[in-house]
C-alpha atoms as a PDB file:
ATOM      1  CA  UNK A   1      78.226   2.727 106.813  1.00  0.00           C
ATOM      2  CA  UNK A   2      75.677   0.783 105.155  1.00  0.00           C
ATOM      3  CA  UNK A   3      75.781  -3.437 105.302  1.00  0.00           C
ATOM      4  CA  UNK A   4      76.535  -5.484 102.370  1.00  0.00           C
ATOM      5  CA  UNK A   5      72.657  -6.450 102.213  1.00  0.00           C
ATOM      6  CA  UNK A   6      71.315  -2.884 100.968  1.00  0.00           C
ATOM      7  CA  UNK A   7      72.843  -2.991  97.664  1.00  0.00           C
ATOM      8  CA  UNK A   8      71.678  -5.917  97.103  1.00  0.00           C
ATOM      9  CA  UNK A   9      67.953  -4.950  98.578  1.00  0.00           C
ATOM     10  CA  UNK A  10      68.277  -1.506  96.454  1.00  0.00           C
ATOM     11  CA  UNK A  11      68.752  -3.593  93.216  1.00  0.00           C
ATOM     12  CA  UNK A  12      65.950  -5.828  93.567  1.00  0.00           C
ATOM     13  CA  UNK A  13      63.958  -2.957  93.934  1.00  0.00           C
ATOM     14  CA  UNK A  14      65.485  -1.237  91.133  1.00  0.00           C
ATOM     15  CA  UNK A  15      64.540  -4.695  89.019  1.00  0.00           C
ATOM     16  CA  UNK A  16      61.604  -5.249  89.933  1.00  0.00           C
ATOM     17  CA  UNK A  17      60.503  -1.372  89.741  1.00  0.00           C
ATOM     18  CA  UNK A  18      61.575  -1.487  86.452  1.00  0.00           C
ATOM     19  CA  UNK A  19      59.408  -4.535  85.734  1.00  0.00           C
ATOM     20  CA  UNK A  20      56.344  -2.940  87.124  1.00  0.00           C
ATOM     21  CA  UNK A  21      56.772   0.030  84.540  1.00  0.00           C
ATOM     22  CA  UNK A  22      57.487  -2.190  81.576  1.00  0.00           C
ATOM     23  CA  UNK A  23      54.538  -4.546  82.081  1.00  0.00           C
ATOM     24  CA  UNK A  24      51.980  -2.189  81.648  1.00  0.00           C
ATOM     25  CA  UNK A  25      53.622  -0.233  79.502  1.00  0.00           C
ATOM     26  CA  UNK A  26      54.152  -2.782  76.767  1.00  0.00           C
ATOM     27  CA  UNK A  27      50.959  -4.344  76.780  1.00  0.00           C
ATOM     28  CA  UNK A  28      49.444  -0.410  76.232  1.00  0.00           C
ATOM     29  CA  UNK A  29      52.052  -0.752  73.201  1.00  0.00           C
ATOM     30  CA  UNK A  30      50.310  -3.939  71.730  1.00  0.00           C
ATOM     31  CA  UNK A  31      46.586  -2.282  71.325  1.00  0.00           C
ATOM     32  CA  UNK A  32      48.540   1.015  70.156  1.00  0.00           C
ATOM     33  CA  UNK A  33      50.331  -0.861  67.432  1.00  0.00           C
ATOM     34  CA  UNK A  34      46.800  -2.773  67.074  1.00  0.00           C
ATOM     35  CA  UNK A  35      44.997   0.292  66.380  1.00  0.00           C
ATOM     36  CA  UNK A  36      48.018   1.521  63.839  1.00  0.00           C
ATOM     37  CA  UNK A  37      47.253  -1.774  62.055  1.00  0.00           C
ATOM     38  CA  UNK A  38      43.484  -1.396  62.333  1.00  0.00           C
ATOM     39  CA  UNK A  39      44.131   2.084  60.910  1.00  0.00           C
ATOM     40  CA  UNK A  40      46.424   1.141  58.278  1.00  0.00           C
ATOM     41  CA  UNK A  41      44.109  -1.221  56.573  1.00  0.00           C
ATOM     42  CA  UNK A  42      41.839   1.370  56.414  1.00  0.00           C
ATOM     43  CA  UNK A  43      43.903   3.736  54.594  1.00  0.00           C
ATOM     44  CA  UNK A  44      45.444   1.165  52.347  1.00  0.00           C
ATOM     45  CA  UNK A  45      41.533   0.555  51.388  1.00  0.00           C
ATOM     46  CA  UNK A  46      40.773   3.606  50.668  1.00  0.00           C
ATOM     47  CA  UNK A  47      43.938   4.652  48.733  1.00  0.00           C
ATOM     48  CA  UNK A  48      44.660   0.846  46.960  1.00  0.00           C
ATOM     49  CA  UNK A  49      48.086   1.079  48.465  1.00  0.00           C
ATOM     50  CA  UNK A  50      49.672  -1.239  50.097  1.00  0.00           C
ATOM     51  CA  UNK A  51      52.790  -0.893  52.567  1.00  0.00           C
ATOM     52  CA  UNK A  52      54.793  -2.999  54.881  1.00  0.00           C
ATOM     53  CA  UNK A  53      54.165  -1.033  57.845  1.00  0.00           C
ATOM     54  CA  UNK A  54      50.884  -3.240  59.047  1.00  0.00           C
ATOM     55  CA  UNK A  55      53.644  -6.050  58.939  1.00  0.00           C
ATOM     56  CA  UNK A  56      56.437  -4.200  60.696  1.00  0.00           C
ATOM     57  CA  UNK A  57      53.033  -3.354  63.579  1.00  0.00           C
ATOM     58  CA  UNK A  58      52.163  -7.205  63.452  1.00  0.00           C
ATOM     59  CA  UNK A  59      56.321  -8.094  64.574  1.00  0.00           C
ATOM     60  CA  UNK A  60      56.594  -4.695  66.843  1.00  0.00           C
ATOM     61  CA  UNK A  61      53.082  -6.127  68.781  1.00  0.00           C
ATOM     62  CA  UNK A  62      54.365  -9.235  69.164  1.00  0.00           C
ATOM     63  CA  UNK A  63      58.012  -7.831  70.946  1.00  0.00           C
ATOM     64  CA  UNK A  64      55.631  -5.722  73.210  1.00  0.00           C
ATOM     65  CA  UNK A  65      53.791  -8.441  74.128  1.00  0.00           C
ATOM     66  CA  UNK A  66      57.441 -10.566  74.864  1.00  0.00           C
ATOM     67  CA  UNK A  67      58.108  -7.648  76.949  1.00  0.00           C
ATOM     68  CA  UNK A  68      55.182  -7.814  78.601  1.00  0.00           C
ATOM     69  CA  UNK A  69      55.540 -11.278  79.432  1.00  0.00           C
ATOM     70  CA  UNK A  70      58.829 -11.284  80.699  1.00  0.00           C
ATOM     71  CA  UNK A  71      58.664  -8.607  83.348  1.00  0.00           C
ATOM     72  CA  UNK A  72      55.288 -10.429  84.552  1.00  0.00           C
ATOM     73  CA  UNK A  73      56.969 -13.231  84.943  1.00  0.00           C
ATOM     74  CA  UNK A  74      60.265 -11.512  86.661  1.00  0.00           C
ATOM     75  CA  UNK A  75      57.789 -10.523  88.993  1.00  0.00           C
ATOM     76  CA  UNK A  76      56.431 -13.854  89.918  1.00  0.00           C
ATOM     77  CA  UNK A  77      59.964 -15.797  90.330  1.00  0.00           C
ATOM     78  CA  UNK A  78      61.414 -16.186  93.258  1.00  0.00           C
ATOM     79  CA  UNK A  79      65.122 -16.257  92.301  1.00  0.00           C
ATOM     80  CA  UNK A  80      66.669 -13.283  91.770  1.00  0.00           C
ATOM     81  CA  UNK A  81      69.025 -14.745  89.406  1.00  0.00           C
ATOM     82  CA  UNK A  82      66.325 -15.571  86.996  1.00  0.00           C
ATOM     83  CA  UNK A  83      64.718 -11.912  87.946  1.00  0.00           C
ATOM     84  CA  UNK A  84      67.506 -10.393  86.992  1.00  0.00           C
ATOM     85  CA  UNK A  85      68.005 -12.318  83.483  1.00  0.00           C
ATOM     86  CA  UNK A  86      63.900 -12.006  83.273  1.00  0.00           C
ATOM     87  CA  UNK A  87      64.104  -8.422  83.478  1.00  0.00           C
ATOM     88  CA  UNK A  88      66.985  -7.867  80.962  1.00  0.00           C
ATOM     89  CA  UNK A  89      64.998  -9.612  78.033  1.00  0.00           C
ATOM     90  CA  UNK A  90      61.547  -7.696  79.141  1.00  0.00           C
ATOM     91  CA  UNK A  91      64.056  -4.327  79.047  1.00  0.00           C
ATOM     92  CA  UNK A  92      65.590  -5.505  75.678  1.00  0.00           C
ATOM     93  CA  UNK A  93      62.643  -6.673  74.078  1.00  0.00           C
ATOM     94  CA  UNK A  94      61.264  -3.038  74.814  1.00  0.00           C
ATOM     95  CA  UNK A  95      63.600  -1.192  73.444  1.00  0.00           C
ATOM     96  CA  UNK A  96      63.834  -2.958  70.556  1.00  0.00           C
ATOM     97  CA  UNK A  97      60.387  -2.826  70.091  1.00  0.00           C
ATOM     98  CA  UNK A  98      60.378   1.089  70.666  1.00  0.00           C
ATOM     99  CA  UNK A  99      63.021   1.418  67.926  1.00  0.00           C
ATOM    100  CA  UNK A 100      61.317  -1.221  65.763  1.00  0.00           C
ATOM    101  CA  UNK A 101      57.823   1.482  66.129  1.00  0.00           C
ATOM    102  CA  UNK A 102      59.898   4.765  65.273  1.00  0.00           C
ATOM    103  CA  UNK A 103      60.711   2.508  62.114  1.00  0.00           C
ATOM    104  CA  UNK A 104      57.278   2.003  61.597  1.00  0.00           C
ATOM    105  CA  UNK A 105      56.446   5.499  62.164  1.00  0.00           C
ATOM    106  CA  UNK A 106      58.686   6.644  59.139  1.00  0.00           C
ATOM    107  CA  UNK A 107      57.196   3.454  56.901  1.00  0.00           C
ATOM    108  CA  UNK A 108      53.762   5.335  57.471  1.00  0.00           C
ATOM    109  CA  UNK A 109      54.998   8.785  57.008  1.00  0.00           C
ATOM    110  CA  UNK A 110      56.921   8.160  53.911  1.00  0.00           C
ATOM    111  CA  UNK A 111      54.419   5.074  51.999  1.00  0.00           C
ATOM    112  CA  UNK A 112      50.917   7.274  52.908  1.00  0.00           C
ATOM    113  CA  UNK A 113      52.527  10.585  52.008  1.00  0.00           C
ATOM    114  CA  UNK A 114      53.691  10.110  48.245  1.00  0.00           C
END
């Protein structure tokens, strides 16, 4: 039977293994949603269009990089009550800003399409 201290070992791991992916993921995220906003302003040049998806990029770079931020700094605590609320805002702030770059995928489908 396993002691009462492996559970508690496992989910530190589990934490900070899931801080390990989401740091490097979302800071990848920022220069991709860079380059969509480099990219944008190129086609909104070139067609005189304007659309709000360089904007929604701008706010979706700026979760990534709160993402980013938080799990490198739920790495570097030593508390693993403040990993453990560290690591719930880096895996929020993710998500949201996944959901918040599908949004900005359809923005840019739909505005450079019609």
């Amino acid at each position: 039977m396993p002691d009462s201290a492996t559970p508690t070992a496992s989910l530190h791991a589990l934490d900070e293994r899931t801080c390990r992916l989401i740091c490097p993921i979302a800071a990848a995220m920022v220069g991709v949603c860079l380059t969509g906003i480099g990219l944008l302003r190129v086609a909104t040049a070139v067609r005189r269009q304007g659309t709000i998806a360089d904007d929604v990029l701008s706010l979706d770079a700026v979760l990534f990089l709160a993402a980013t931020l938080a799990s490198y700094f739920a790495l570097r605590v030593q508390s693993h009550a403040r990993l453990h609320w560290l690591e719930r805002i880096a895996d929020r702030t993710f998500i949201a800003a996944m959901l918040l770059l599908t949004l900005a995928c359809f923005v840019i489908t739909y505005a450079l399409s019609h």
